[in-house]
PDB file of N, CA and C in Angstrom:
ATOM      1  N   UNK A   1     129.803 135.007  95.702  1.00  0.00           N
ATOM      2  CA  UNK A   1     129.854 134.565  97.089  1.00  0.00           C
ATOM      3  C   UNK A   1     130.369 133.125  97.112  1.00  0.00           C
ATOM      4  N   UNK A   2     131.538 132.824  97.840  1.00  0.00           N
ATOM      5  CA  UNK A   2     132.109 131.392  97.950  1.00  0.00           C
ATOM      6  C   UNK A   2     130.577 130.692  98.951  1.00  0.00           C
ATOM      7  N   UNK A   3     130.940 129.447  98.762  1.00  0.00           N
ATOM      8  CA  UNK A   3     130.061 128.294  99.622  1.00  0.00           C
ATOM      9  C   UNK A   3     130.799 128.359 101.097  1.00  0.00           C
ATOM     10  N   UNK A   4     131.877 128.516 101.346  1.00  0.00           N
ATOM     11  CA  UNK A   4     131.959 128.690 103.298  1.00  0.00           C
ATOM     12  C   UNK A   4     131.195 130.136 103.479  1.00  0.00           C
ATOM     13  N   UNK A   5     131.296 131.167 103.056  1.00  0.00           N
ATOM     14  CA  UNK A   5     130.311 132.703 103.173  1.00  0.00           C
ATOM     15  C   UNK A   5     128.991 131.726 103.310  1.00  0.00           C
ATOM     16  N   UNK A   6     128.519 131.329 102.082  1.00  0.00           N
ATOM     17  CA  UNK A   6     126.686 131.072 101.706  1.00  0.00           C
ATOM     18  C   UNK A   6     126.678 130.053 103.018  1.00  0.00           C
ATOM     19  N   UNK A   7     126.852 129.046 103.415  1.00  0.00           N
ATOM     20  CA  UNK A   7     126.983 127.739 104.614  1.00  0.00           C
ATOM     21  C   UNK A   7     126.852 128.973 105.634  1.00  0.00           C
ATOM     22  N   UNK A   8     127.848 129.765 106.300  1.00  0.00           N
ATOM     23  CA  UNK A   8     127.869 130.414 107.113  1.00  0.00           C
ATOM     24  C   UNK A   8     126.615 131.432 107.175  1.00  0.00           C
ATOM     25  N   UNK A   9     125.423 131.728 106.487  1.00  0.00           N
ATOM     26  CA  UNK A   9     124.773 132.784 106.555  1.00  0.00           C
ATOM     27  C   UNK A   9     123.409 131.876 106.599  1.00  0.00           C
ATOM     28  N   UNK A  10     123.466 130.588 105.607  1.00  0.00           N
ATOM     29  CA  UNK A  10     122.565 129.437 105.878  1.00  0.00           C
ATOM     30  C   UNK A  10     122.104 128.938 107.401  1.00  0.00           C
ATOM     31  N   UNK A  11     123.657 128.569 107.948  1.00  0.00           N
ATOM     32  CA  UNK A  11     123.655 128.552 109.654  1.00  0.00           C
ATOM     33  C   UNK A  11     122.683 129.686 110.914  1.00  0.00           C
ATOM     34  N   UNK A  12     123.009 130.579 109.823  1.00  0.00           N
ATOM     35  CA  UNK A  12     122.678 131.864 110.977  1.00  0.00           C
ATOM     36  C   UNK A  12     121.303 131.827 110.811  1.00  0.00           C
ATOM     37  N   UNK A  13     120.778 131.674 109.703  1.00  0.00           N
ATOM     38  CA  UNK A  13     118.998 131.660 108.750  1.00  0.00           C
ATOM     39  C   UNK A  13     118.559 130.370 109.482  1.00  0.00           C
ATOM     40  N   UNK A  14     119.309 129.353 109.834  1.00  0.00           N
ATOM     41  CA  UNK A  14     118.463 128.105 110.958  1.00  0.00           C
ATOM     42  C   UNK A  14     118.458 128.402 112.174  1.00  0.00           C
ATOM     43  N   UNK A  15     119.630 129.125 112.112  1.00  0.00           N
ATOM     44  CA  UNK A  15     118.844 129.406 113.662  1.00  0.00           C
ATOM     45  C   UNK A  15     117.551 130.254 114.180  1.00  0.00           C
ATOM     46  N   UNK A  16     117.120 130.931 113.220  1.00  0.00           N
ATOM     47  CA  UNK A  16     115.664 131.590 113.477  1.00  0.00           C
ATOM     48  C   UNK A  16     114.884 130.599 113.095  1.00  0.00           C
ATOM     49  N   UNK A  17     114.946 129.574 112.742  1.00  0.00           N
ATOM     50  CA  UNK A  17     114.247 128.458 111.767  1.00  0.00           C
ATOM     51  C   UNK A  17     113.577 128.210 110.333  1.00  0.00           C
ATOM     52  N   UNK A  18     114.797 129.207 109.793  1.00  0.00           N
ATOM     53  CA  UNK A  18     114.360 129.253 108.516  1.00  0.00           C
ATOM     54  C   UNK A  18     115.166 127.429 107.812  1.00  0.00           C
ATOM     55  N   UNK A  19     114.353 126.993 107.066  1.00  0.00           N
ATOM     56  CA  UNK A  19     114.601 125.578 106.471  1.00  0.00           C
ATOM     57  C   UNK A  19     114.683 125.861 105.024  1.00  0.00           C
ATOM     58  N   UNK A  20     115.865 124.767 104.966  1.00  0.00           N
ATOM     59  CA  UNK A  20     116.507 125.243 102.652  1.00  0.00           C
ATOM     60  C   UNK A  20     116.094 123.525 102.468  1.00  0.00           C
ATOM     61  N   UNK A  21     115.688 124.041 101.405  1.00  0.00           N
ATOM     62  CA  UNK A  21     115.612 122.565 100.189  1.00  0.00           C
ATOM     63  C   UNK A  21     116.205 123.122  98.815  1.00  0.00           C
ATOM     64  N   UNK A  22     117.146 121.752  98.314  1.00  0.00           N
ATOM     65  CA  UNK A  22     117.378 121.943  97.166  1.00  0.00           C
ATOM     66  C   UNK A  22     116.915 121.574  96.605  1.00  0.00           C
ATOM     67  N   UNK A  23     116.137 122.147  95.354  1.00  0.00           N
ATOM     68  CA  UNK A  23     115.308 121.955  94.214  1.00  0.00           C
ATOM     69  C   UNK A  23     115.810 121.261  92.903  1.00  0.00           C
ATOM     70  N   UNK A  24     115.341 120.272  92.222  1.00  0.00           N
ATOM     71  CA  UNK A  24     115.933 119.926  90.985  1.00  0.00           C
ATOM     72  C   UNK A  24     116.918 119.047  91.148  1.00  0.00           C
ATOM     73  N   UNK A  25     117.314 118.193  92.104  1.00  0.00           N
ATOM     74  CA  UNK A  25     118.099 117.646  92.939  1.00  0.00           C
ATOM     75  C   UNK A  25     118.564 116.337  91.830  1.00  0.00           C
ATOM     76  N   UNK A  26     119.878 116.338  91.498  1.00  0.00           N
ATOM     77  CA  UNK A  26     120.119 115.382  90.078  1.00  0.00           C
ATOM     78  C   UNK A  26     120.634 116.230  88.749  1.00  0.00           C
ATOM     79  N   UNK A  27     120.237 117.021  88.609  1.00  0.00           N
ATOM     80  CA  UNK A  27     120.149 118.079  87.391  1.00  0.00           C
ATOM     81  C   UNK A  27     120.837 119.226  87.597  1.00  0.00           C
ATOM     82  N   UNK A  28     121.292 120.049  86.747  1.00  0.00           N
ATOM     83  CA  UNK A  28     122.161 121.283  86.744  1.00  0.00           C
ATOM     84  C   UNK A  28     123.277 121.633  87.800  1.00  0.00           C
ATOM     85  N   UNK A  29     122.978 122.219  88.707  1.00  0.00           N
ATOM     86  CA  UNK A  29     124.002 122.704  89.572  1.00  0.00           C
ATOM     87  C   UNK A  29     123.840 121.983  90.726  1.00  0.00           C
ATOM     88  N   UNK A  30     122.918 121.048  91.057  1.00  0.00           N
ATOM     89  CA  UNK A  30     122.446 120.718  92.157  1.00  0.00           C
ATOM     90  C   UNK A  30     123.510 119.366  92.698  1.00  0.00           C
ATOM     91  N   UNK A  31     125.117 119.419  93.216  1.00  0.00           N
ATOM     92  CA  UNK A  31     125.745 117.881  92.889  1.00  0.00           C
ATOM     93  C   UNK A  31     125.982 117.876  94.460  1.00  0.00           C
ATOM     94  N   UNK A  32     126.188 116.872  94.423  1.00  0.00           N
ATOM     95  CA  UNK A  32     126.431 116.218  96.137  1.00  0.00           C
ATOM     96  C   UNK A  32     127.290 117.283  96.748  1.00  0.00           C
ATOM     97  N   UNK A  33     128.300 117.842  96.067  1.00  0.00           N
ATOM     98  CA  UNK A  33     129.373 118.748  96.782  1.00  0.00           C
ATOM     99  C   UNK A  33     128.718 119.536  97.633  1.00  0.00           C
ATOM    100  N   UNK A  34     127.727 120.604  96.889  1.00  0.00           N
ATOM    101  CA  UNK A  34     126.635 121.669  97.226  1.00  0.00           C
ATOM    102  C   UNK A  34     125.804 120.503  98.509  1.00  0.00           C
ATOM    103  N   UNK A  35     125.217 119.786  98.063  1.00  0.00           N
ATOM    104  CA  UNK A  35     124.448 119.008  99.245  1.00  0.00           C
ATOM    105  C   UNK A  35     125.453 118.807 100.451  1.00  0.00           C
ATOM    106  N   UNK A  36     126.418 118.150 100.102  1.00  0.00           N
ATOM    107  CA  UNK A  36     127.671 118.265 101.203  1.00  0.00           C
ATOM    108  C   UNK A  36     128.091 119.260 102.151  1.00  0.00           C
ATOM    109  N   UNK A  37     127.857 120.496 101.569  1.00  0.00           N
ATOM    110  CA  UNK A  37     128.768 121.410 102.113  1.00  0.00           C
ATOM    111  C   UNK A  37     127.740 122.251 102.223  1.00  0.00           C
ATOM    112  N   UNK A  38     126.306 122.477 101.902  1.00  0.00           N
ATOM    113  CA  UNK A  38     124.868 123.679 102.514  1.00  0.00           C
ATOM    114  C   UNK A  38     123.662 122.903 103.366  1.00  0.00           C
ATOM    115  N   UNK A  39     124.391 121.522 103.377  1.00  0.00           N
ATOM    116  CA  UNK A  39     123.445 120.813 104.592  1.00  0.00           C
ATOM    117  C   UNK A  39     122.049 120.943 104.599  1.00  0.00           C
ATOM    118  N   UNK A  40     121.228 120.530 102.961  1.00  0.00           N
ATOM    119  CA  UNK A  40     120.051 121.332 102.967  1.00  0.00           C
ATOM    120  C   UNK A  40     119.045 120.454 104.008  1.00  0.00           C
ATOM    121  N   UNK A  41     118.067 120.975 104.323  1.00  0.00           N
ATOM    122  CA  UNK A  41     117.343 120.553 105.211  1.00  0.00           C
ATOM    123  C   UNK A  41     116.089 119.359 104.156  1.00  0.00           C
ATOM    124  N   UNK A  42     115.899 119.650 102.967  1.00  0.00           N
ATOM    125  CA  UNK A  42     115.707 118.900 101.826  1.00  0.00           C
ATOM    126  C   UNK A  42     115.891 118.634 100.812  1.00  0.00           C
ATOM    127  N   UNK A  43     116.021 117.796 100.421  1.00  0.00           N
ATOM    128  CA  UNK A  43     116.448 117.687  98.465  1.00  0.00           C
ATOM    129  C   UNK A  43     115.202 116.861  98.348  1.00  0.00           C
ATOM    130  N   UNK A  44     115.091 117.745  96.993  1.00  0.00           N
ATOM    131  CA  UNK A  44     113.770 117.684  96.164  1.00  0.00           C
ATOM    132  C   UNK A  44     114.291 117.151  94.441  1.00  0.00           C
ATOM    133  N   UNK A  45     114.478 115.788  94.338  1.00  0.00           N
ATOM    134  CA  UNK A  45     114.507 114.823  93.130  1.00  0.00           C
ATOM    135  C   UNK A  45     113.884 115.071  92.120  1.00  0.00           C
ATOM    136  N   UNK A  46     114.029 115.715  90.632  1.00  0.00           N
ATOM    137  CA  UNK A  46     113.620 115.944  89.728  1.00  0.00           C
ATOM    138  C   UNK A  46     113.008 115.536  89.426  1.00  0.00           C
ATOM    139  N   UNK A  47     111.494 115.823  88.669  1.00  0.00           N
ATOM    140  CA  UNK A  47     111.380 115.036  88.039  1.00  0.00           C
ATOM    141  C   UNK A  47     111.265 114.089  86.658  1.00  0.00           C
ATOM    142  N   UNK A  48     112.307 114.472  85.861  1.00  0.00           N
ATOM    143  CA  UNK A  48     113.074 113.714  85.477  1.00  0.00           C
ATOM    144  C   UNK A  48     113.424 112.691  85.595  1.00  0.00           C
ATOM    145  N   UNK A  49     113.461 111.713  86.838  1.00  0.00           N
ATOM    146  CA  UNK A  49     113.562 110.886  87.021  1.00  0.00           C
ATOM    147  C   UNK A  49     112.521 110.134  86.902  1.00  0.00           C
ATOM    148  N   UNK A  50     111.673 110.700  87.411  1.00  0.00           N
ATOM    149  CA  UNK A  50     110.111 110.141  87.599  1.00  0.00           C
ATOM    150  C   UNK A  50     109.271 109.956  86.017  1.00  0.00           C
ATOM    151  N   UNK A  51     109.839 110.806  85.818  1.00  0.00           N
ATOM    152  CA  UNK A  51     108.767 110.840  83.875  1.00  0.00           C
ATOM    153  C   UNK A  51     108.693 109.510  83.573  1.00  0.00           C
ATOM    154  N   UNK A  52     109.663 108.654  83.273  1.00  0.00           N
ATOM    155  CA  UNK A  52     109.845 107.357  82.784  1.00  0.00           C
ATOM    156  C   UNK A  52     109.787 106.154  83.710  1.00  0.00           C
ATOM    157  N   UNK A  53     109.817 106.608  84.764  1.00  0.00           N
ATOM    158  CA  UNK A  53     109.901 105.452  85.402  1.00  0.00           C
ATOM    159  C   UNK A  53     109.071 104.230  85.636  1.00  0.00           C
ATOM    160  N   UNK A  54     107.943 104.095  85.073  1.00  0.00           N
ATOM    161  CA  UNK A  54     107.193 102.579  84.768  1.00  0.00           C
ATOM    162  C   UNK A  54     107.396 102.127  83.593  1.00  0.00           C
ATOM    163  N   UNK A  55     108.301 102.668  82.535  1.00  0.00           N
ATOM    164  CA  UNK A  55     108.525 101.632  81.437  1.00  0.00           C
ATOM    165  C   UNK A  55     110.324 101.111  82.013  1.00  0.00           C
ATOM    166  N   UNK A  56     110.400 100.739  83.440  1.00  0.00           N
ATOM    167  CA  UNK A  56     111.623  99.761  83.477  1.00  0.00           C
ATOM    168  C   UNK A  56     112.940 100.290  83.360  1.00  0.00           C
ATOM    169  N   UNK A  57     113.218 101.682  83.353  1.00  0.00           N
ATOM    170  CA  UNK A  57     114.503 102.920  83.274  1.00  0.00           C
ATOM    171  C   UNK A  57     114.677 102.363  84.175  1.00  0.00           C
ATOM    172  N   UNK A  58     116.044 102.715  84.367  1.00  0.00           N
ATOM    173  CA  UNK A  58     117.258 102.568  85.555  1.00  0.00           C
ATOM    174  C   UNK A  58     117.087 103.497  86.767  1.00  0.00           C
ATOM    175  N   UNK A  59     115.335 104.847  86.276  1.00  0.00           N
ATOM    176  CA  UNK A  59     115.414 105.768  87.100  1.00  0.00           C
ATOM    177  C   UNK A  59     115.263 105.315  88.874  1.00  0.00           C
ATOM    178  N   UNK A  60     114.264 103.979  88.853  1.00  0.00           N
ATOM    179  CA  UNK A  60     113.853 103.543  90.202  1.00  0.00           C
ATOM    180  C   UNK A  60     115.284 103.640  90.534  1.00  0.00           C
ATOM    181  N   UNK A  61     115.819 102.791  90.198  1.00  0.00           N
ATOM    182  CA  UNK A  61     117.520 102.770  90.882  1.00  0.00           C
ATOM    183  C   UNK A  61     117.878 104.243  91.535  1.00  0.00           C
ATOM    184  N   UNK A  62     118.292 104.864  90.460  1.00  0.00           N
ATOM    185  CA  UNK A  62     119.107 105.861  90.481  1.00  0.00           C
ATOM    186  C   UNK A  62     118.131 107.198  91.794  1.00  0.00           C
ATOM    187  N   UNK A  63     116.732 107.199  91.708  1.00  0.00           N
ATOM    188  CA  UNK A  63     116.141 107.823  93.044  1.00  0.00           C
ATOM    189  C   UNK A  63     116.169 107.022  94.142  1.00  0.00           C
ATOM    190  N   UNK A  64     116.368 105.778  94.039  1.00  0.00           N
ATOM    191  CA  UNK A  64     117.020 104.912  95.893  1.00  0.00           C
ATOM    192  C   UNK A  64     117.739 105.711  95.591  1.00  0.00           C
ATOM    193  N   UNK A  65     119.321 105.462  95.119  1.00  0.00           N
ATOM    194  CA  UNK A  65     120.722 105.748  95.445  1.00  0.00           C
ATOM    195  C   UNK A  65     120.477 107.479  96.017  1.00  0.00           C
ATOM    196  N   UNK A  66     119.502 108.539  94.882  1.00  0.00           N
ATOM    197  CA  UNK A  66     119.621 109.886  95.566  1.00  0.00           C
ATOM    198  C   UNK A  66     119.113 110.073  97.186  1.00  0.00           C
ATOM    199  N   UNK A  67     118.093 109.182  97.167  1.00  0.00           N
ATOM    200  CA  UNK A  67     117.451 108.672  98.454  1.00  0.00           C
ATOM    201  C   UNK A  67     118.110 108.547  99.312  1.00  0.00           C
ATOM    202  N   UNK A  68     119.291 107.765  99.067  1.00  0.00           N
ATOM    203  CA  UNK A  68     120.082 107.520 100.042  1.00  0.00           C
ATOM    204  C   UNK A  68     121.224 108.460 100.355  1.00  0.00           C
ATOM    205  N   UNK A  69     121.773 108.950  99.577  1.00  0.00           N
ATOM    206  CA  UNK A  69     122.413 109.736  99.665  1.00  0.00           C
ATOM    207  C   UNK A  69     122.399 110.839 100.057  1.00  0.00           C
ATOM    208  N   UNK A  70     121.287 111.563 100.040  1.00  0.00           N
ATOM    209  CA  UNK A  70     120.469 112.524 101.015  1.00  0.00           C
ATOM    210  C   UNK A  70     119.998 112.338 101.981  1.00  0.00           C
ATOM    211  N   UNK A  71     119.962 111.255 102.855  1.00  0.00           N
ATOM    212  CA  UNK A  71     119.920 110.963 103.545  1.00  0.00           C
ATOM    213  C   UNK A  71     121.226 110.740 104.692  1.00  0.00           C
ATOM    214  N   UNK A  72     122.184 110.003 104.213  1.00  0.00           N
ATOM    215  CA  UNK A  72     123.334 109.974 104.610  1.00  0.00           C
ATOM    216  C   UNK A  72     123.741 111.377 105.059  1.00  0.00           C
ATOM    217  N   UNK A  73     123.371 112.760 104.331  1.00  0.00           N
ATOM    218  CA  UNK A  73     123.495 113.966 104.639  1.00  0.00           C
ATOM    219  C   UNK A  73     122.646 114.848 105.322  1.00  0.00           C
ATOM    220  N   UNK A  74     121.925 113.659 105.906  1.00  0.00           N
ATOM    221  CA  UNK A  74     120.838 114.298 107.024  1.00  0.00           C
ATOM    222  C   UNK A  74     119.380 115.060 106.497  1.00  0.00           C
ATOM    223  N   UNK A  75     119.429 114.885 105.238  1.00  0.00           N
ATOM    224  CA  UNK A  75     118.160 115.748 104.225  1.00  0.00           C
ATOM    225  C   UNK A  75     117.180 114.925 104.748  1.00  0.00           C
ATOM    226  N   UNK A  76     116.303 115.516 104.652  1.00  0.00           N
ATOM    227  CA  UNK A  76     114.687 114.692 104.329  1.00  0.00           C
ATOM    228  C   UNK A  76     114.987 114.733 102.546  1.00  0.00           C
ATOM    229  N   UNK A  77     113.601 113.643 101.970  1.00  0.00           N
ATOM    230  CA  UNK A  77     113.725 113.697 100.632  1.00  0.00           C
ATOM    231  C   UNK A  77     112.526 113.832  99.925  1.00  0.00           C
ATOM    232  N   UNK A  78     112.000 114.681  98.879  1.00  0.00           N
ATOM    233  CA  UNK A  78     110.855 114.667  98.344  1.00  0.00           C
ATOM    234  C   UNK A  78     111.309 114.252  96.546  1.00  0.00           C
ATOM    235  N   UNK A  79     110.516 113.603  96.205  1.00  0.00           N
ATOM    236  CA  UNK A  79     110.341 113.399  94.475  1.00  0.00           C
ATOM    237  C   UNK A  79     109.091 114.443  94.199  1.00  0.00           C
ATOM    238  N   UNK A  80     110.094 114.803  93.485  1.00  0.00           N
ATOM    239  CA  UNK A  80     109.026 116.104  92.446  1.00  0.00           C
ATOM    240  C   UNK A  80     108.532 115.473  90.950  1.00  0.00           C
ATOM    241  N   UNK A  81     106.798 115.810  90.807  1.00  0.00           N
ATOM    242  CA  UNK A  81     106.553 115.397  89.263  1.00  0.00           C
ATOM    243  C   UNK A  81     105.771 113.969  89.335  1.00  0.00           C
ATOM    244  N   UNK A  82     105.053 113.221  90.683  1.00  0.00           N
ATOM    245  CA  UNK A  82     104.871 112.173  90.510  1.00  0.00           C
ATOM    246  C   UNK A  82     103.652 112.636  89.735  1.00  0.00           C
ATOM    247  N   UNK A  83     103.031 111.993  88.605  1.00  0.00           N
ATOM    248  CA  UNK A  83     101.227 112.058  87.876  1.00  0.00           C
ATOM    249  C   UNK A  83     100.356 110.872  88.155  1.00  0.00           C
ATOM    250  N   UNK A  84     100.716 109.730  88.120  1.00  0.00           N
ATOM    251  CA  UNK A  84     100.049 108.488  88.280  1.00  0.00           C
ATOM    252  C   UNK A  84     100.695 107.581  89.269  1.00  0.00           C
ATOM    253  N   UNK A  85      99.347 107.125  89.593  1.00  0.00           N
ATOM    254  CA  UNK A  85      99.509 106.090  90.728  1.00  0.00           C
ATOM    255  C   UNK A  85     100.984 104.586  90.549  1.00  0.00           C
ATOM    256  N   UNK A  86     100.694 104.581  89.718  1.00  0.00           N
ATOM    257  CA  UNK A  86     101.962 103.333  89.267  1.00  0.00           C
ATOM    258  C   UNK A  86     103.472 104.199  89.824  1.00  0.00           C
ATOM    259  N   UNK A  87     103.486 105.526  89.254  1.00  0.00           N
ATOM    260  CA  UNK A  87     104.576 106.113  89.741  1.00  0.00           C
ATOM    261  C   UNK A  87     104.925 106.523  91.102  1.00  0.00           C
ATOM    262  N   UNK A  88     103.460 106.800  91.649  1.00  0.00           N
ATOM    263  CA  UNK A  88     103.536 107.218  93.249  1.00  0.00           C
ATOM    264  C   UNK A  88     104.459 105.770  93.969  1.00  0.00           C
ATOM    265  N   UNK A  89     103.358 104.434  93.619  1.00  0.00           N
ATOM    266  CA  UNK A  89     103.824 103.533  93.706  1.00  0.00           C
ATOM    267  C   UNK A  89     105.752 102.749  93.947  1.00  0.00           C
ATOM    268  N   UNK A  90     105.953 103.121  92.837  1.00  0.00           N
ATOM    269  CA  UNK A  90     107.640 102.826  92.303  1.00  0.00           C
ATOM    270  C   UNK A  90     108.214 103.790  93.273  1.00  0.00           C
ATOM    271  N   UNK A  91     107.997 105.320  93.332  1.00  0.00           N
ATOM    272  CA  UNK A  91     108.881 105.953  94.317  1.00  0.00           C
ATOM    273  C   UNK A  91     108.543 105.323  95.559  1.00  0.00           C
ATOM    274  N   UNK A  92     107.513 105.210  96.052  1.00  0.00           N
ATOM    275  CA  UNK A  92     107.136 105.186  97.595  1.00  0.00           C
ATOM    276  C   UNK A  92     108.292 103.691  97.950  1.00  0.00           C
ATOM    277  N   UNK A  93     108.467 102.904  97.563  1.00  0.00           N
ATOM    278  CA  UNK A  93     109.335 101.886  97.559  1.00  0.00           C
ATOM    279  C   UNK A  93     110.632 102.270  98.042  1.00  0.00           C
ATOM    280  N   UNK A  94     110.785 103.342  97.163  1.00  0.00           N
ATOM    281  CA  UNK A  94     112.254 103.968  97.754  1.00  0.00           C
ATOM    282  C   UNK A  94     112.607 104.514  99.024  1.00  0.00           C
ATOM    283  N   UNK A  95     111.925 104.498 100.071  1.00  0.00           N
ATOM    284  CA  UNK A  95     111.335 105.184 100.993  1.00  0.00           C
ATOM    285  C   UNK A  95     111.373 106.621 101.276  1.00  0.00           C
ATOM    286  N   UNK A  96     111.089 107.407  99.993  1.00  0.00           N
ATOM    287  CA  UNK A  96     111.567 108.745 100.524  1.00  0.00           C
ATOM    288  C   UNK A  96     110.743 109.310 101.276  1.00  0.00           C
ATOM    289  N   UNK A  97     110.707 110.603 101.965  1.00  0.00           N
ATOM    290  CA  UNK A  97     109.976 111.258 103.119  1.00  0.00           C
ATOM    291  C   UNK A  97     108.684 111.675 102.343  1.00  0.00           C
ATOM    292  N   UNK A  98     108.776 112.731 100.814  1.00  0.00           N
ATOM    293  CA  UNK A  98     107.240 113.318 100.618  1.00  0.00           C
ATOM    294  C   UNK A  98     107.560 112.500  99.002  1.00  0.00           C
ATOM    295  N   UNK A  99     106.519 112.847  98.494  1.00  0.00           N
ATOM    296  CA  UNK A  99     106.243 112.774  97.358  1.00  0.00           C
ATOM    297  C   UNK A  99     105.066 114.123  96.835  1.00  0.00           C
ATOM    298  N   UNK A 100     105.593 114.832  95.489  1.00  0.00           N
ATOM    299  CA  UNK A 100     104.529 115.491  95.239  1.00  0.00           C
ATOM    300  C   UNK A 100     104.810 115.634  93.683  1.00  0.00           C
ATOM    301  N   UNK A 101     103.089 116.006  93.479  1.00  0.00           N
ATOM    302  CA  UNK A 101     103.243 115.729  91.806  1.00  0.00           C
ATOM    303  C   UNK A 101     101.379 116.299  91.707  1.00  0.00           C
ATOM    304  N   UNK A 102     101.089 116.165  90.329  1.00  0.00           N
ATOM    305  CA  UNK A 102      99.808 116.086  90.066  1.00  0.00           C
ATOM    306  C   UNK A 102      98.989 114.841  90.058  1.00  0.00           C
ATOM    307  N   UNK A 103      99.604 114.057  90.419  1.00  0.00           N
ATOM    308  CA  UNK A 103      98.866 113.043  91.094  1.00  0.00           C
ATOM    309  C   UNK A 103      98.377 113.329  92.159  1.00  0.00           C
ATOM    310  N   UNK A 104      98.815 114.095  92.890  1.00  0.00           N
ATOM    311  CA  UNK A 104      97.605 114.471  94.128  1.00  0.00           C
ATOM    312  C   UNK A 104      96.937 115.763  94.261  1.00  0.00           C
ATOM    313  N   UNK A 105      97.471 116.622  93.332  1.00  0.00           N
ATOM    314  CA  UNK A 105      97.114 117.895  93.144  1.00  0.00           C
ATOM    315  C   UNK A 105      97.102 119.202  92.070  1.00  0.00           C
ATOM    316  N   UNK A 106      96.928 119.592  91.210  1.00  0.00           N
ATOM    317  CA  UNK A 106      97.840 120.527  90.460  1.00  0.00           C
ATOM    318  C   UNK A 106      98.129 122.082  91.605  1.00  0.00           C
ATOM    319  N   UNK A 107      98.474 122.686  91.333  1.00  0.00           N
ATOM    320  CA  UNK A 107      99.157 123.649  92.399  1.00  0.00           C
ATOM    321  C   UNK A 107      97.774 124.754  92.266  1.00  0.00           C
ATOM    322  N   UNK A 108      97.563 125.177  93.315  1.00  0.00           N
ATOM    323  CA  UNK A 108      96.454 125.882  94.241  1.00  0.00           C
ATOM    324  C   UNK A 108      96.818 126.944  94.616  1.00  0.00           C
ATOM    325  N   UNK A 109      96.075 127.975  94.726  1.00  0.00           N
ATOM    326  CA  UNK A 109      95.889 129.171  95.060  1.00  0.00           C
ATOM    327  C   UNK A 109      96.294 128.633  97.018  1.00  0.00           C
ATOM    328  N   UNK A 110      96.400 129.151  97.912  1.00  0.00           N
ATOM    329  CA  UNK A 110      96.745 129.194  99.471  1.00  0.00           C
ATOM    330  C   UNK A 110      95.792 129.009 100.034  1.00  0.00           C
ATOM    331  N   UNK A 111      94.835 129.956  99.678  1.00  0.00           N
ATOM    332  CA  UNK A 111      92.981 129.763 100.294  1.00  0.00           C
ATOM    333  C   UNK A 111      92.408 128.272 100.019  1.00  0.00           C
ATOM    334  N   UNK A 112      92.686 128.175  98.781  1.00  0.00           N
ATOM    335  CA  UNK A 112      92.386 127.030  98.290  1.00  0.00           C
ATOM    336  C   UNK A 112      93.095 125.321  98.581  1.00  0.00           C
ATOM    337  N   UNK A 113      94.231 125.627  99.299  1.00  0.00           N
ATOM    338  CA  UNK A 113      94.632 124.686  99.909  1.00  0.00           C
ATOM    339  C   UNK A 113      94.088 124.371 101.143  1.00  0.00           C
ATOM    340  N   UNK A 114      93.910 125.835 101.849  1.00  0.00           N
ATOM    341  CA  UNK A 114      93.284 125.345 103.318  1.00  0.00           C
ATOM    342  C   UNK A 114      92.021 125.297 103.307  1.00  0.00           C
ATOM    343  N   UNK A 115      90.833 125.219 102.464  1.00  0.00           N
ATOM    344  CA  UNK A 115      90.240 124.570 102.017  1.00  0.00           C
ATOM    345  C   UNK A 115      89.944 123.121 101.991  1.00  0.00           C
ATOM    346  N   UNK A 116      91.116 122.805 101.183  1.00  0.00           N
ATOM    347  CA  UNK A 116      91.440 121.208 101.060  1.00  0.00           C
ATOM    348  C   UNK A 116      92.036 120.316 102.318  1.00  0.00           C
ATOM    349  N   UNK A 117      92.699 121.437 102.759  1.00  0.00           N
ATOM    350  CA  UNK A 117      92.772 120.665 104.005  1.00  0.00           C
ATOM    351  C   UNK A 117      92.084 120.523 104.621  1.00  0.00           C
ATOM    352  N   UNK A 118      90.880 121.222 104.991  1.00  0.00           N
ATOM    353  CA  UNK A 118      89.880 121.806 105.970  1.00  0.00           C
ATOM    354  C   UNK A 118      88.495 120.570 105.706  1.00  0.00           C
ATOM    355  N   UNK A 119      88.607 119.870 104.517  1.00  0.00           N
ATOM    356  CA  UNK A 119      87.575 119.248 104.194  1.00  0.00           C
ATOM    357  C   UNK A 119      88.611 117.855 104.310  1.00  0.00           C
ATOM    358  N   UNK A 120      89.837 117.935 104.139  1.00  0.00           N
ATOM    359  CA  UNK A 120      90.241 116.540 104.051  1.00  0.00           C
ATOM    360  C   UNK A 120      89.958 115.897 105.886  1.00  0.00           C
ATOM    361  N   UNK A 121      90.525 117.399 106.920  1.00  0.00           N
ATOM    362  CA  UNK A 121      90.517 116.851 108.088  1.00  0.00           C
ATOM    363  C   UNK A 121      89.118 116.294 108.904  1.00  0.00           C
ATOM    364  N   UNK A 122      87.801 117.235 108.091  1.00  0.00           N
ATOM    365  CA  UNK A 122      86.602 116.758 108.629  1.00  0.00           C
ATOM    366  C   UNK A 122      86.298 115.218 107.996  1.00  0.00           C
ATOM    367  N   UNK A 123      86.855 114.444 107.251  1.00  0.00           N
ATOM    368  CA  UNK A 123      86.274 112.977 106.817  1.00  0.00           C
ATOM    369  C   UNK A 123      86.843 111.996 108.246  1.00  0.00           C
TER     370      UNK A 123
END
């Protein structure tokens, strides 16, 4: 399937309100062209980037610039993989939209999220 077909069937899938994020965003197949041309509704920043990023890598940099650049393309932006607070830290700087990682959670059963929500909203 060419990318004007996939864009064109993407279009039709928002209009019922179905929403795309690209996953892995930096890595493999995931390059600005594709962001360019499937208009995702998010890009989701590897994390890869994030692993290293409090010993002073170039990664802080290089998640602004994706930051921005997904942005420029109308994305919201999430960093995937944050674990510790120092790292939550360094991304949140960048201003992206979410952040998620095991720093705030390891991944949950559904019940078990609304749960967590259910006790976070009664404090």
């Amino acid at each position: 399937m060419n990318i004007s077909r996939l864009s064109g069937i993407l279009s039709e899938l928002r209009k019922i309100g179905v929403r795309f994020a690209m996953d892995d965003f930096g890595t493999g197949y995931s390059s600005l062209s594709i962001l360019k041309q499937l208009k995702c509704d998010v890009v989701k920043i590897d994390k890869v980037f994030v692993d290293d990023i409090a010993e002073g890598s170039m990664n802080e940099k290089l998640i602004c610039v994706m930051n921005n650049l997904a942005k420029i393309c109308d994305s919201k932006v999430c960093t995937e993989g944050v674990e510790t607070e120092e790292q939550c830290e360094i991304v949140s700087k960048c201003g992206v939209d979410s952040i998620q990682g095991y720093y705030f959670s390891r991944p949950v059963p559904l019940q078990t999220f609304g749960m967590m929500v259910e006790q976070k909203s009664a404090k």
